[in-house]
Protein backbone atom coordinates (compact mmCIF):
# COMPACT_ATOMS: atom_id res chain seq x y z
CA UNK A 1 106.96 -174.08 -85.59
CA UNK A 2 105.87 -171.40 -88.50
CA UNK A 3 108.86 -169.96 -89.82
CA UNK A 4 107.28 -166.75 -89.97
CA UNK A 5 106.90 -167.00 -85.96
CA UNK A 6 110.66 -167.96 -85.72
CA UNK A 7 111.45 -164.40 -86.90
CA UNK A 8 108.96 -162.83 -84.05
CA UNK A 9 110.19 -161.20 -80.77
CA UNK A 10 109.24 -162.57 -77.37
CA UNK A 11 107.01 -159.50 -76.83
CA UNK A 12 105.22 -159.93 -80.09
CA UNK A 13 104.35 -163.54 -79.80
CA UNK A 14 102.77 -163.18 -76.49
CA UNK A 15 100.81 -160.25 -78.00
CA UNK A 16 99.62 -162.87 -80.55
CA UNK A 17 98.76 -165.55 -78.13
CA UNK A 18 96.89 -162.93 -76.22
CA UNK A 19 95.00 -161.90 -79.09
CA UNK A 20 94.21 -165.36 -80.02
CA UNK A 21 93.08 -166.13 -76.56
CA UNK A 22 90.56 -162.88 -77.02
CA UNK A 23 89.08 -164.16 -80.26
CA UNK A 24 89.00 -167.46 -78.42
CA UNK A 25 86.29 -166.22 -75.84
CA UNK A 26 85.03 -163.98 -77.81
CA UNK A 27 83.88 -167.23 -80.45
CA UNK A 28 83.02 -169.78 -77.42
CA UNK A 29 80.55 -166.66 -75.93
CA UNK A 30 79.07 -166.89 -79.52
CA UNK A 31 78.77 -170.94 -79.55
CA UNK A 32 77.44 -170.81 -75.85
CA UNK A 33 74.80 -168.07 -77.10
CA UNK A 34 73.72 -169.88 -79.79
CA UNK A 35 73.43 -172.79 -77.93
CA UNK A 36 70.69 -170.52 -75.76
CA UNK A 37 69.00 -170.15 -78.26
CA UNK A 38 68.75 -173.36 -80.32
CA UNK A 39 68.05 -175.38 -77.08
CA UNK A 40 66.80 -173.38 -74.09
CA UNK A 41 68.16 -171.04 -71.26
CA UNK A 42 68.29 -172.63 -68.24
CA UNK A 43 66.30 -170.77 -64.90
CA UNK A 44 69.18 -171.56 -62.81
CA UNK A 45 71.12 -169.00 -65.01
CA UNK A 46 69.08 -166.52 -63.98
CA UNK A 47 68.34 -167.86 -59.93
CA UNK A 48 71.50 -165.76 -58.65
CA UNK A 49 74.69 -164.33 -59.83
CA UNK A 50 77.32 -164.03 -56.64
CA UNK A 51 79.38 -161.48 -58.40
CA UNK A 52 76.21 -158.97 -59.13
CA UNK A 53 75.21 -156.65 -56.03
CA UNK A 54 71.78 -156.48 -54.77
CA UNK A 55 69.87 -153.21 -56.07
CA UNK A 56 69.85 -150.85 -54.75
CA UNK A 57 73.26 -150.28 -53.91
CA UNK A 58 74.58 -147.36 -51.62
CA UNK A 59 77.26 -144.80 -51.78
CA UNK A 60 80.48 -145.13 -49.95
CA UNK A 61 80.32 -142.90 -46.91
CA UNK A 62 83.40 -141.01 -47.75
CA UNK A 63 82.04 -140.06 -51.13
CA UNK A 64 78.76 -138.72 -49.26
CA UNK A 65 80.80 -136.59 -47.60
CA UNK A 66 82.73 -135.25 -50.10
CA UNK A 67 79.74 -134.18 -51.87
CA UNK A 68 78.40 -132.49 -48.62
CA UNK A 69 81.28 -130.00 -49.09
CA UNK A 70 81.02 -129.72 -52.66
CA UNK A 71 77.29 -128.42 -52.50
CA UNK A 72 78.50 -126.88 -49.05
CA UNK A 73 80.97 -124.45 -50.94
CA UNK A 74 78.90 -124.21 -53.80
CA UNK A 75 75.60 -123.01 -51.82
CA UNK A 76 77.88 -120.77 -50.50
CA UNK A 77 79.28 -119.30 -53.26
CA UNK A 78 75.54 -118.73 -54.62
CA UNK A 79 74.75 -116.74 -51.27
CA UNK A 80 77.80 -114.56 -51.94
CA UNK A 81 76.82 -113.95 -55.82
CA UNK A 82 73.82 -113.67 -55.00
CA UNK A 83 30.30 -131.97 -54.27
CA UNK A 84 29.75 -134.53 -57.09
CA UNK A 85 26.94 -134.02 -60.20
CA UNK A 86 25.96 -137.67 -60.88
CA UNK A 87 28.25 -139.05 -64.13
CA UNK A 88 30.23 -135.95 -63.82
CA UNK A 89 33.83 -135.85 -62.10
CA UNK A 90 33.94 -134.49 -58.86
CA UNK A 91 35.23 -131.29 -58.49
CA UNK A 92 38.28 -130.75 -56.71
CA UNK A 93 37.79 -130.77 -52.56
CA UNK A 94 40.82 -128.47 -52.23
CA UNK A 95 39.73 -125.49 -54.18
CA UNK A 96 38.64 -122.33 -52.67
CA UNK A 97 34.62 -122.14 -52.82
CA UNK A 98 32.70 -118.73 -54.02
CA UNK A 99 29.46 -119.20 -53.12
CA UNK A 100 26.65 -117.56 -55.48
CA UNK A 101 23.04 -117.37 -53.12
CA UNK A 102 20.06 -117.19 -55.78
CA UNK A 103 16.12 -116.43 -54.79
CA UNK A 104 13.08 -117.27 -56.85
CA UNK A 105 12.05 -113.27 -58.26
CA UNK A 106 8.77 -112.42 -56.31
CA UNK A 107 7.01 -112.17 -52.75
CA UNK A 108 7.92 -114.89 -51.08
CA UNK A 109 6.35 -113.89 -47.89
CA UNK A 110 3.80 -116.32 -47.60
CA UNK A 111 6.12 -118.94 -49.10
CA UNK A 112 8.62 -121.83 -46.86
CA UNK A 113 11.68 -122.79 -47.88
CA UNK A 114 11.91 -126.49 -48.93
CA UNK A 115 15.25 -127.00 -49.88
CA UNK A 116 17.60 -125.50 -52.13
CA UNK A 117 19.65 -127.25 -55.36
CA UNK A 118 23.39 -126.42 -55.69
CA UNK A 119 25.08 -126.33 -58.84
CA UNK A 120 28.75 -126.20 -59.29
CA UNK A 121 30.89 -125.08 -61.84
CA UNK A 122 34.37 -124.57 -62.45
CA UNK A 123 35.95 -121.27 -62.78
CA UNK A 124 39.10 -119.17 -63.16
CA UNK A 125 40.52 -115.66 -62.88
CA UNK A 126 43.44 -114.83 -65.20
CA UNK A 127 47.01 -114.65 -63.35
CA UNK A 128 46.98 -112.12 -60.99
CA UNK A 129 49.69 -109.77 -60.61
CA UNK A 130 50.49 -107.62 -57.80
CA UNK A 131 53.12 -105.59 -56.29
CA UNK A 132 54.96 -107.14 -52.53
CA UNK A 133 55.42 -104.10 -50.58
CA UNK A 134 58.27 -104.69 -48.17
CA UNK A 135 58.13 -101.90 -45.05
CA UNK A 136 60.90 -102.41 -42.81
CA UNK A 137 60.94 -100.20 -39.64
CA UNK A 138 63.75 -98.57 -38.27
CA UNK A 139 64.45 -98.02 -34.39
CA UNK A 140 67.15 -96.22 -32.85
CA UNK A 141 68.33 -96.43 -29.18
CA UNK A 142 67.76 -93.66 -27.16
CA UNK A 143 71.36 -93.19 -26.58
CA UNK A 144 72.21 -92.99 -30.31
CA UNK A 145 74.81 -95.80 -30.51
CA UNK A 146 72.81 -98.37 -32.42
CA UNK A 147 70.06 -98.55 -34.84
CA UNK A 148 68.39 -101.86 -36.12
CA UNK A 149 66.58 -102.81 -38.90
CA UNK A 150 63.91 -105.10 -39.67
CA UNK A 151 65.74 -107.90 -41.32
CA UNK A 152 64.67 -108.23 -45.15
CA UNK A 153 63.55 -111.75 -46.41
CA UNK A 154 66.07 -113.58 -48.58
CA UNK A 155 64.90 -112.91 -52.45
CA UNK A 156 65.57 -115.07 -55.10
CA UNK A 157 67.19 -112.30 -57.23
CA UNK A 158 69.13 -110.05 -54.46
CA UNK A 159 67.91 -106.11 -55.60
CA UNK A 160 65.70 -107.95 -58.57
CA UNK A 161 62.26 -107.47 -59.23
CA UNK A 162 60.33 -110.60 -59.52
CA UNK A 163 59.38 -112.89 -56.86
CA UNK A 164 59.97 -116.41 -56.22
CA UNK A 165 56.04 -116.76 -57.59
CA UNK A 166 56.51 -114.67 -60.72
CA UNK A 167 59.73 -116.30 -61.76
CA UNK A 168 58.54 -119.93 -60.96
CA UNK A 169 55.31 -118.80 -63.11
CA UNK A 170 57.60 -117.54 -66.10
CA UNK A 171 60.48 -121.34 -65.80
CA UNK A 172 57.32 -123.58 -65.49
CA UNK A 173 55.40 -122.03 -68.57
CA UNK A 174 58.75 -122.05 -70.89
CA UNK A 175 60.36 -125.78 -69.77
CA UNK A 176 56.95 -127.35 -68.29
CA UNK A 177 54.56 -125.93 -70.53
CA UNK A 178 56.59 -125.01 -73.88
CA UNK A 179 55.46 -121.53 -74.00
CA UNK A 180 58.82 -119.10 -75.36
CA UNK A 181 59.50 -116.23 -73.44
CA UNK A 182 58.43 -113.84 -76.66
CA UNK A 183 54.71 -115.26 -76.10
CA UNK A 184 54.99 -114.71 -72.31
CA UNK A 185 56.24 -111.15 -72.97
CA UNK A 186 53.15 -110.40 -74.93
CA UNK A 187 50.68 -111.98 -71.92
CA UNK A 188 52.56 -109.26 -69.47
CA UNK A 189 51.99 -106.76 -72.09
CA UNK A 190 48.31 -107.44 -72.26
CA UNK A 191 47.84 -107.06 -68.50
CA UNK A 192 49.81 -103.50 -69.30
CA UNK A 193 53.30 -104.64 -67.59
CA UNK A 194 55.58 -103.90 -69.92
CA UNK A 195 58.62 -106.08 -69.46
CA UNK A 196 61.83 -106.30 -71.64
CA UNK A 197 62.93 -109.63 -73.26
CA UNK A 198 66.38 -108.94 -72.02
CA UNK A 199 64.97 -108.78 -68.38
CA UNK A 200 63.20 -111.26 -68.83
CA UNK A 201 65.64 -113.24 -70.49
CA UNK A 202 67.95 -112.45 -67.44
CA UNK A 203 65.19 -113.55 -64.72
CA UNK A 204 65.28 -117.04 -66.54
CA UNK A 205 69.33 -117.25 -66.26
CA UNK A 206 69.16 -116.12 -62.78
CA UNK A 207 66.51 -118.09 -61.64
CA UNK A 208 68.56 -121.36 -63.21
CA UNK A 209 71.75 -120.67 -61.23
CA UNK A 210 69.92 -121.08 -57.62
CA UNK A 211 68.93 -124.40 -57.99
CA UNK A 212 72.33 -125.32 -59.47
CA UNK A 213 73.25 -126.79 -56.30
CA UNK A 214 70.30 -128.91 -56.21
CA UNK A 215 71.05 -130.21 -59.33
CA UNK A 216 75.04 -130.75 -58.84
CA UNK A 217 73.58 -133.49 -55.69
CA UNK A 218 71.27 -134.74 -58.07
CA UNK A 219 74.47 -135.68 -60.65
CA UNK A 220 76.13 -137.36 -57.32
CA UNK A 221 73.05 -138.85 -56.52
CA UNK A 222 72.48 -140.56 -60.08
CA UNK A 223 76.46 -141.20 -60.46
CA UNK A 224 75.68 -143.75 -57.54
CA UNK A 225 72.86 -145.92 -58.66
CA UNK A 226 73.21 -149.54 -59.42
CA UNK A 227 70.82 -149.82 -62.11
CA UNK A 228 70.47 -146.68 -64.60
CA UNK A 229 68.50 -146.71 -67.95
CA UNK A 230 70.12 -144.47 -70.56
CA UNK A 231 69.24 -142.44 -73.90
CA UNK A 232 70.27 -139.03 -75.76
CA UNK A 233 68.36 -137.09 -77.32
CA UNK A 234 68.98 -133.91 -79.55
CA UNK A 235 68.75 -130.00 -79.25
CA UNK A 236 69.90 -127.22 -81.39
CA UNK A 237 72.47 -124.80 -80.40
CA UNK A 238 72.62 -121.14 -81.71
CA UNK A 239 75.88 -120.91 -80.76
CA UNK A 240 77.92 -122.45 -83.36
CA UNK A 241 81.43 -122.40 -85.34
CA UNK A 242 79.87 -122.94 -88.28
CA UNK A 243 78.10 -119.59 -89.61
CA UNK A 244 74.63 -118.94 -90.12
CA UNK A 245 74.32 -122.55 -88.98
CA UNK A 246 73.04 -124.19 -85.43
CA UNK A 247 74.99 -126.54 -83.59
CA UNK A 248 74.17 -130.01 -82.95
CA UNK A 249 73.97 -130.93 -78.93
CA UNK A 250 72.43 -133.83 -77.21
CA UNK A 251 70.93 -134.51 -73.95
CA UNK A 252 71.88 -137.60 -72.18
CA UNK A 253 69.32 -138.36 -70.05
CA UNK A 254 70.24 -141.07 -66.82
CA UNK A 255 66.82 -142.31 -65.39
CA UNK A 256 66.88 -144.35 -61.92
CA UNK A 257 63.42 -146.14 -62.06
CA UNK A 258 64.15 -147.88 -58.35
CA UNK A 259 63.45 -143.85 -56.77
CA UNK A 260 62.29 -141.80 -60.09
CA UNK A 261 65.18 -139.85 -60.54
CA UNK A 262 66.11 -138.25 -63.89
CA UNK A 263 69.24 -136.23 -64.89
CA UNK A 264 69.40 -134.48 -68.17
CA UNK A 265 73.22 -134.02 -68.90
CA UNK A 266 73.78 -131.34 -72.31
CA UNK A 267 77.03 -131.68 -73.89
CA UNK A 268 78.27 -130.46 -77.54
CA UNK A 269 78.27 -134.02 -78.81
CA UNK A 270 77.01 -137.43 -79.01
CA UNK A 271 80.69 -139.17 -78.51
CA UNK A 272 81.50 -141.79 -75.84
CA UNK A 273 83.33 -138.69 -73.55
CA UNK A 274 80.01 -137.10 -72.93
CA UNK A 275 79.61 -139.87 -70.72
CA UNK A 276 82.96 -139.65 -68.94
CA UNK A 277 81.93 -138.04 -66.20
CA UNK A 278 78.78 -139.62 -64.88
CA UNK A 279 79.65 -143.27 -66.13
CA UNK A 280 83.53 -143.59 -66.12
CA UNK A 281 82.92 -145.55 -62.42
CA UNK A 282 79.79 -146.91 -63.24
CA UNK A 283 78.76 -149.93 -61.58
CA UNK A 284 75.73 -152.27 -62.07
CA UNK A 285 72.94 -152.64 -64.62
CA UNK A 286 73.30 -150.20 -67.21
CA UNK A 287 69.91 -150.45 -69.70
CA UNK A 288 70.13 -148.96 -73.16
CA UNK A 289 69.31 -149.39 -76.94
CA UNK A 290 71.62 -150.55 -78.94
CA UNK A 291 74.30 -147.29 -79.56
CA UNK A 292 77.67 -147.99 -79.76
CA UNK A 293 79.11 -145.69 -76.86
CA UNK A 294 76.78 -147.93 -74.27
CA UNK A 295 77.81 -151.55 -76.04
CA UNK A 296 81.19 -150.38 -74.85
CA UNK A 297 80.17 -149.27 -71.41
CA UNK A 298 78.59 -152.85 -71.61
CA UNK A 299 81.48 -154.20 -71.94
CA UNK A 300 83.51 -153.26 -68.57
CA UNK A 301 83.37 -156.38 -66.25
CA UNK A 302 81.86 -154.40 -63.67
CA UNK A 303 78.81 -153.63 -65.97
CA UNK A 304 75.97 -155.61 -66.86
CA UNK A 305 74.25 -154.22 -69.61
CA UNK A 306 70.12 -154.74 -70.04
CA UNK A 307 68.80 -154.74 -73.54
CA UNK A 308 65.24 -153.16 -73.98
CA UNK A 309 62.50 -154.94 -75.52
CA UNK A 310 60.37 -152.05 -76.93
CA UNK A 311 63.64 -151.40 -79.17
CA UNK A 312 63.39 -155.32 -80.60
CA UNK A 313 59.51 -155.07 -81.16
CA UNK A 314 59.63 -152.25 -83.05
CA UNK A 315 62.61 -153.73 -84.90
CA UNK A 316 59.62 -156.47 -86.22
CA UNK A 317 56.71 -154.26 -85.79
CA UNK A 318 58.84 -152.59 -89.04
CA UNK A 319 58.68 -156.31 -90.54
CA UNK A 320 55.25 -156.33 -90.60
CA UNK A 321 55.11 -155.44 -94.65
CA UNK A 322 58.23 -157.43 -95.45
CA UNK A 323 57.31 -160.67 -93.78
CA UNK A 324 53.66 -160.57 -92.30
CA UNK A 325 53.59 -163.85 -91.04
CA UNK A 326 56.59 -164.01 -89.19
CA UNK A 327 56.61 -160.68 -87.83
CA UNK A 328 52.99 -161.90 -86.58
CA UNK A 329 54.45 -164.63 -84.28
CA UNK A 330 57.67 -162.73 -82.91
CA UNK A 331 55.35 -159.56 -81.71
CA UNK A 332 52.93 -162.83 -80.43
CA UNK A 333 55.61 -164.14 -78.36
CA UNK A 334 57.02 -160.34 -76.84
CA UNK A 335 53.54 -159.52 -76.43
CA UNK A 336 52.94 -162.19 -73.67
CA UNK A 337 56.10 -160.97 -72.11
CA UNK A 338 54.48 -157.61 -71.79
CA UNK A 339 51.64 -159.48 -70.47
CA UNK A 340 53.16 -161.03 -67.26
CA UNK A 341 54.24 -157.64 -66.82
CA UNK A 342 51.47 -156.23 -66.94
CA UNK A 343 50.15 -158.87 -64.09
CA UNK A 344 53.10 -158.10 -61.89
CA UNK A 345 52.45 -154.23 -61.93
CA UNK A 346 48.37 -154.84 -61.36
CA UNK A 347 49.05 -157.20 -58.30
CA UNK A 348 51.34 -155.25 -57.53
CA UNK A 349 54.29 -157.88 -56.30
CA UNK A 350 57.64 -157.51 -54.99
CA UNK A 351 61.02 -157.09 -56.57
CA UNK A 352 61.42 -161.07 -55.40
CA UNK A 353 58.03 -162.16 -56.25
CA UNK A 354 58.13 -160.10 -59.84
CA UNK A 355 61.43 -162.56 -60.12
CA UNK A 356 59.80 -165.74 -59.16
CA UNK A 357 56.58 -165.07 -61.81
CA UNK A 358 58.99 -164.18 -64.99
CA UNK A 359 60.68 -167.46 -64.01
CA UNK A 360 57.76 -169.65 -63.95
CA UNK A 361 56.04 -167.41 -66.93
CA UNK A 362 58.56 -165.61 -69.08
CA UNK A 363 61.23 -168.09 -69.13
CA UNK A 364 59.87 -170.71 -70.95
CA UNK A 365 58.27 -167.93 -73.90
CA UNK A 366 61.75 -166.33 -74.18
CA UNK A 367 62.80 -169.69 -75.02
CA UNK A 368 60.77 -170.56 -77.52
CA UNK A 369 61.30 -167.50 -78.86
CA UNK A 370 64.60 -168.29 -79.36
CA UNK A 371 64.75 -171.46 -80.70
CA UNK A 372 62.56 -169.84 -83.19
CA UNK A 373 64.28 -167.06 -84.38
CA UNK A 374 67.27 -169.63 -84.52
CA UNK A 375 65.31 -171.88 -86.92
CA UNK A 376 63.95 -168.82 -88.81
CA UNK A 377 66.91 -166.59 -89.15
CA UNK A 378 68.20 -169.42 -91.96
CA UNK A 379 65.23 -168.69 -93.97
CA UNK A 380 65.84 -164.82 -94.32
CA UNK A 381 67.92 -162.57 -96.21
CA UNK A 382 70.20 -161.03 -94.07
CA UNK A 383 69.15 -157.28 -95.33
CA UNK A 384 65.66 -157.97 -95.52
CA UNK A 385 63.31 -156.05 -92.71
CA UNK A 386 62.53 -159.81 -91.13
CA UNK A 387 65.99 -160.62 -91.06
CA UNK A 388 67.38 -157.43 -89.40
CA UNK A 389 65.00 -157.76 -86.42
CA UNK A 390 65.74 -161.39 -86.12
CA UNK A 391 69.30 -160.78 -85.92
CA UNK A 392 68.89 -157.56 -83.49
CA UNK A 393 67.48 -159.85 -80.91
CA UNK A 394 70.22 -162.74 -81.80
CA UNK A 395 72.91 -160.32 -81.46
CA UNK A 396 71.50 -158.72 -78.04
CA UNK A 397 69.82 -162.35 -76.62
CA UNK A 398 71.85 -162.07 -73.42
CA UNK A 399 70.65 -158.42 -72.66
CA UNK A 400 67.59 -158.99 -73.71
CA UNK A 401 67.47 -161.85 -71.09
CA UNK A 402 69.26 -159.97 -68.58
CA UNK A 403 65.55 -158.59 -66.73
CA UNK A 404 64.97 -161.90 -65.55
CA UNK A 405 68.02 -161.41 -63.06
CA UNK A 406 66.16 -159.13 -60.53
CA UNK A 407 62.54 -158.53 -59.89
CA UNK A 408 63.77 -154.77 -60.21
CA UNK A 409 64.64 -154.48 -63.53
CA UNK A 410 62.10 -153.47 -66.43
CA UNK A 411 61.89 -155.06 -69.62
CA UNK A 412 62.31 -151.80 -71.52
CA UNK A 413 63.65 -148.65 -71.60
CA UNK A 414 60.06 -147.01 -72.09
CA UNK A 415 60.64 -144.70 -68.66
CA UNK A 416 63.51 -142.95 -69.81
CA UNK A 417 61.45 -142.02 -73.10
CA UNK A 418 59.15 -140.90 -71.42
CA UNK A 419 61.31 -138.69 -69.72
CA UNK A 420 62.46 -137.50 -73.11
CA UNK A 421 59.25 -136.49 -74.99
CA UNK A 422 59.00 -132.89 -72.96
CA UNK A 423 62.19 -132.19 -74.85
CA UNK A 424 60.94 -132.81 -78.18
CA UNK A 425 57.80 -130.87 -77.26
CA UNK A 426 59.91 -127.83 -76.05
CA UNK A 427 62.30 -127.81 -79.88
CA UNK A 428 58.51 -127.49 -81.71
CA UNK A 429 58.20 -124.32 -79.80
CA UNK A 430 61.30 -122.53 -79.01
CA UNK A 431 63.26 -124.37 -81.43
CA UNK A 432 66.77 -124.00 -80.11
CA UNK A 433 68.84 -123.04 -77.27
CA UNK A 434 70.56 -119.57 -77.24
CA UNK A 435 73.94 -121.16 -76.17
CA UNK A 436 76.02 -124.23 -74.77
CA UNK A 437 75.36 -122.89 -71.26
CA UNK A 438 72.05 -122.02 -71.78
CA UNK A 439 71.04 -125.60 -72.95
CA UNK A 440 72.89 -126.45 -69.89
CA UNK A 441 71.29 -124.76 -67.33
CA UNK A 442 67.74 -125.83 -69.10
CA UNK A 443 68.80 -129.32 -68.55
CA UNK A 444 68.55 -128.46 -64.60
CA UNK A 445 64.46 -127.76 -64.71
CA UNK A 446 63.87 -130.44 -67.64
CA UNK A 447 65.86 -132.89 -65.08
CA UNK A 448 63.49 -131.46 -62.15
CA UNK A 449 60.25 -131.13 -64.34
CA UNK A 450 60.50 -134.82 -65.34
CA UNK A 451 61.29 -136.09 -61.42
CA UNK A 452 57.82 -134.06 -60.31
CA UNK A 453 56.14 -135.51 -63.24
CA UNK A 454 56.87 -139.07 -62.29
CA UNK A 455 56.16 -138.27 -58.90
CA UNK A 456 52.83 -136.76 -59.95
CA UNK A 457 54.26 -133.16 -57.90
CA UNK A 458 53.12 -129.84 -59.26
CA UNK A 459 56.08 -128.46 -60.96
CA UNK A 460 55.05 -124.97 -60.51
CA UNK A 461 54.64 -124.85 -56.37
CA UNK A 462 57.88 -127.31 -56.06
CA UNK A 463 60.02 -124.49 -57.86
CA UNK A 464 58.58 -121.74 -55.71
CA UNK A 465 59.31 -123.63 -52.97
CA UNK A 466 63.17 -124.99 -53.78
CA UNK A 467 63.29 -121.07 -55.02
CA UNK A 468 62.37 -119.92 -51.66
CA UNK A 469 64.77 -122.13 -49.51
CA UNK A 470 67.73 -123.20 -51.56
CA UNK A 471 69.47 -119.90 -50.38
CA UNK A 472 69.11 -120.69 -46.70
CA UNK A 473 69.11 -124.66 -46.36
CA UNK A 474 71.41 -126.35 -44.81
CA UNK A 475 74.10 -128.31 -47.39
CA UNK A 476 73.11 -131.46 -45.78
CA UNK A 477 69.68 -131.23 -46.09
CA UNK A 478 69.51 -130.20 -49.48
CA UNK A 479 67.80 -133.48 -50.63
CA UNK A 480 64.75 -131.99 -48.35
CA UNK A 481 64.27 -130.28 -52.07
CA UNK A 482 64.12 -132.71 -54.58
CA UNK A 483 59.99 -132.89 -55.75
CA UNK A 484 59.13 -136.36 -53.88
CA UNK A 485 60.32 -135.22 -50.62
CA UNK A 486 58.74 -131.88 -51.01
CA UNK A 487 55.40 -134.13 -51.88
CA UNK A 488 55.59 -135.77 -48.56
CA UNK A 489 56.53 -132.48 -47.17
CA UNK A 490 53.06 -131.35 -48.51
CA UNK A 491 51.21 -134.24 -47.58
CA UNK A 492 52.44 -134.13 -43.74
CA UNK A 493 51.07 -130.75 -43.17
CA UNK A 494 48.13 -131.22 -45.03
CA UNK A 495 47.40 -133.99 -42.33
């Protein structure tokens, strides 16, 4: 035996054989990925996994109920506080109709009618403002021992001014449409309503705190998912310990593709305990880029994590003027993954069909695209553009592979970006967010905004309408809210 190992306690060689029995898997999951990739994956690697769940999975029942209460308390605490031109489009059938009669100038007296020719055109009236007038009647009884009241509707803002219209209007122009709240200031001024930007201001943070509830459910609902795609992206703070200087925060945005949901979490930083909270019991398919915090999520046995494939491609689409000809046949190879893709979404096949066709068609191109790179990668300098991307998708082969497991998976993380851009739309306009909370509560309607986009809902009547009945919903119905079941909503009693 080593002398110097003579000299060790019992509790410090063990530590050593454990951490040589680490390295020791950690090197024979290298060999056995390299082996992948010189000679081949094999499909039945990918036909079924007994230790991964099925997607979707479902919440424990005692959890559900928790969260009942939660929102239960929470809602209650809010209630306390407070026709067709040929090659043109066809116009829209459900728009109101002003019809405009026109007769030929002269006697027409000894004239028939033939016919007529319509003409359409589409037209608009600026936002019209008016004043809701709210008479209540009182009655007393004839004896003089009671007197009622007409009851007054519940208002968004109890004693405020604007209604659940106006103050949907003023949250779907500044987080929908990107228009600050000094622009919409000046609109109200034109039309000779002369608002202040601390009222107005004070509308927006008023009008965020109803559907807080709504979006607390949609944090449970997301915190449940088996199979969540994953990003951050930035936003500047005003509020900030550093003077004349803004802070740094980031959103991290959770997307669901299986149902379309989207959660846009702020917190002061882009460290691993931002995602504490909605990850720390995470369990399933976790798809990401390549950040740090989620190769550690990654690596929690009860994790899977799924690599995306837009992040490799552009990895060689930057190779392009470094090594032309090799970048060529990688983006050749990922392009005909995208292209069975593609086929799956047009014929539009089930999670267990989409499975079966990547088998039979993406399978064997992922393999030779791996015994390629593993050729190739010799013949490259290590920092060179051709060499990075080559050893991105060595380093991330598994993950990248991991899609093929279920039908329900997507090959990149293109949703969830998506799902960002409205962000990086709203910091050309606005620039930055007053304060932590205030980036917070924003988070709520971007979260919302990006759900009705996805489920093609218009933003502006689905916050009128969550505005209108968040106060007086029942707790366990408050899903009733979310944008696709307001859609169907629509769509039943437009039947």
């Amino acid at each position: 035996m080593d002398t110097a190992l003579e000299n060790l306690s019992k509790e410090q060689l063990i530590a050593i054989i454990h951490a040589r029995e680490e390295e020791n898997s950690y090197l024979k999951s290298r060999v056995d990925l390299l082996e992948r990739l010189q000679f081949g994956q094999k499909r039945e690697r990918f036909e079924g996994d007994p230790n991964q769940g099925v997607l979707p999975f479902e919440t424990p029942a005692e959890e559900e109920v928790q969260q009942q209460e939660e929102i239960k308390e929470q809602i209650s605490y809010t209630r306390k506080k407070q026709s067709a031109h040929k090659g043109r489009a066809a116009l829209p059938a459900h728009l109101p109709v002003e019809e405009v009669v026109i007769y030929p100038e002269g006697d027409l007296t000894d004239m028939v009618c033939i016919g007529k020719e319509v003409t359409e055109e589409l037209e608009c009236e600026p936002a019209r403002f008016f004043i809701r007038r709210y008479i209540r009647y009182k009655y007393a009884a004839k004896n003089g021992e009671s007197v009622k009241t007409g009851d007054l509707p519940e208002r968004v803002i109890d004693k405020g001014i604007p209604g659940a219209g106006l103050l949907s209007m003023i949250l779907t122009d500044k987080y929908m449409d990107h228009l600050p709240l000094y622009r919409q200031k000046q609109r109200f001024a034109r039309e000779n309503i002369p608002i202040a930007s601390s009222t107005i201001e004070g509308w927006v943070k008023q009008g965020l705190e109803q559907i807080e509830p709504l979006w607390q459910q949609l944090r449970f609902d997301i915190k449940a998912k088996g199979y969540l795609q994953v990003d951050e992206t930035g936003i500047k703070v005003l509020e900030s310990e550093k003077k004349n200087a803004c802070h740094q925060g980031y959103y991290w945005v959770y997307h669901s593709p299986l149902d379309g949901l989207v959660l846009m979490d702020y917190h002061p930083t882009r460290g691993a305990i931002a995602t504490k909270d909605m990850l720390a019991h995470f369990k399933g398919y976790l798809q990401s880029d390549g950040y740090g915090v989620y190769e550690k999520i990654g690596q929690r046995t009860e994790v899977t994590p799924v690599a995306c494939w837009a992040h490799a491609r552009r990895e060689f689409e930057r190779a392009l003027d470094n090594d032309k000809i090799r970048a060529t046949k990688a983006l050749s190879l990922i392009q005909q993954l995208y292209t069975v893709e593609r086929k799956a979404k047009e014929e539009q096949l089930e999670a267990n069909q989409i499975k079966r066709l990547r088998l039979d068609e993406s399978l064997p191109v992922l393999n030779e695209l791996g015994k390629w790179i593993f050729a190739e990668v010799k013949n490259t300098l290590p920092k060179s553009q051709i060499g990075k991307a080559m050893r991105y998708a060595m380093e991330r082969w598994d993950k990248l592979s991991v899609y093929l497991q279920d039908g329900s998976l997507h090959i990149d993380n293109n949703a969830i970006e998506n799902a960002i851009r409205p962000i990086a739309l709203g910091r050309k306009n606005y620039l930055f967010a007053g304060s932590h909370d205030a980036a917070t509560r924003a988070g709520m309607l971007y979260s919302f905004f990006a759900i009705c986009k996805k489920h093609e809902v218009n933003p502006y009547r689905w916050l009128k309408y969550a505005l209108e009945n968040i106060m007086t919903i029942n707790h366990k119905n408050i899903r009733d809210l979310y944008p696709q079941n307001f859609k169907k909503l629509v769509e039943t009693d437009n039947m």
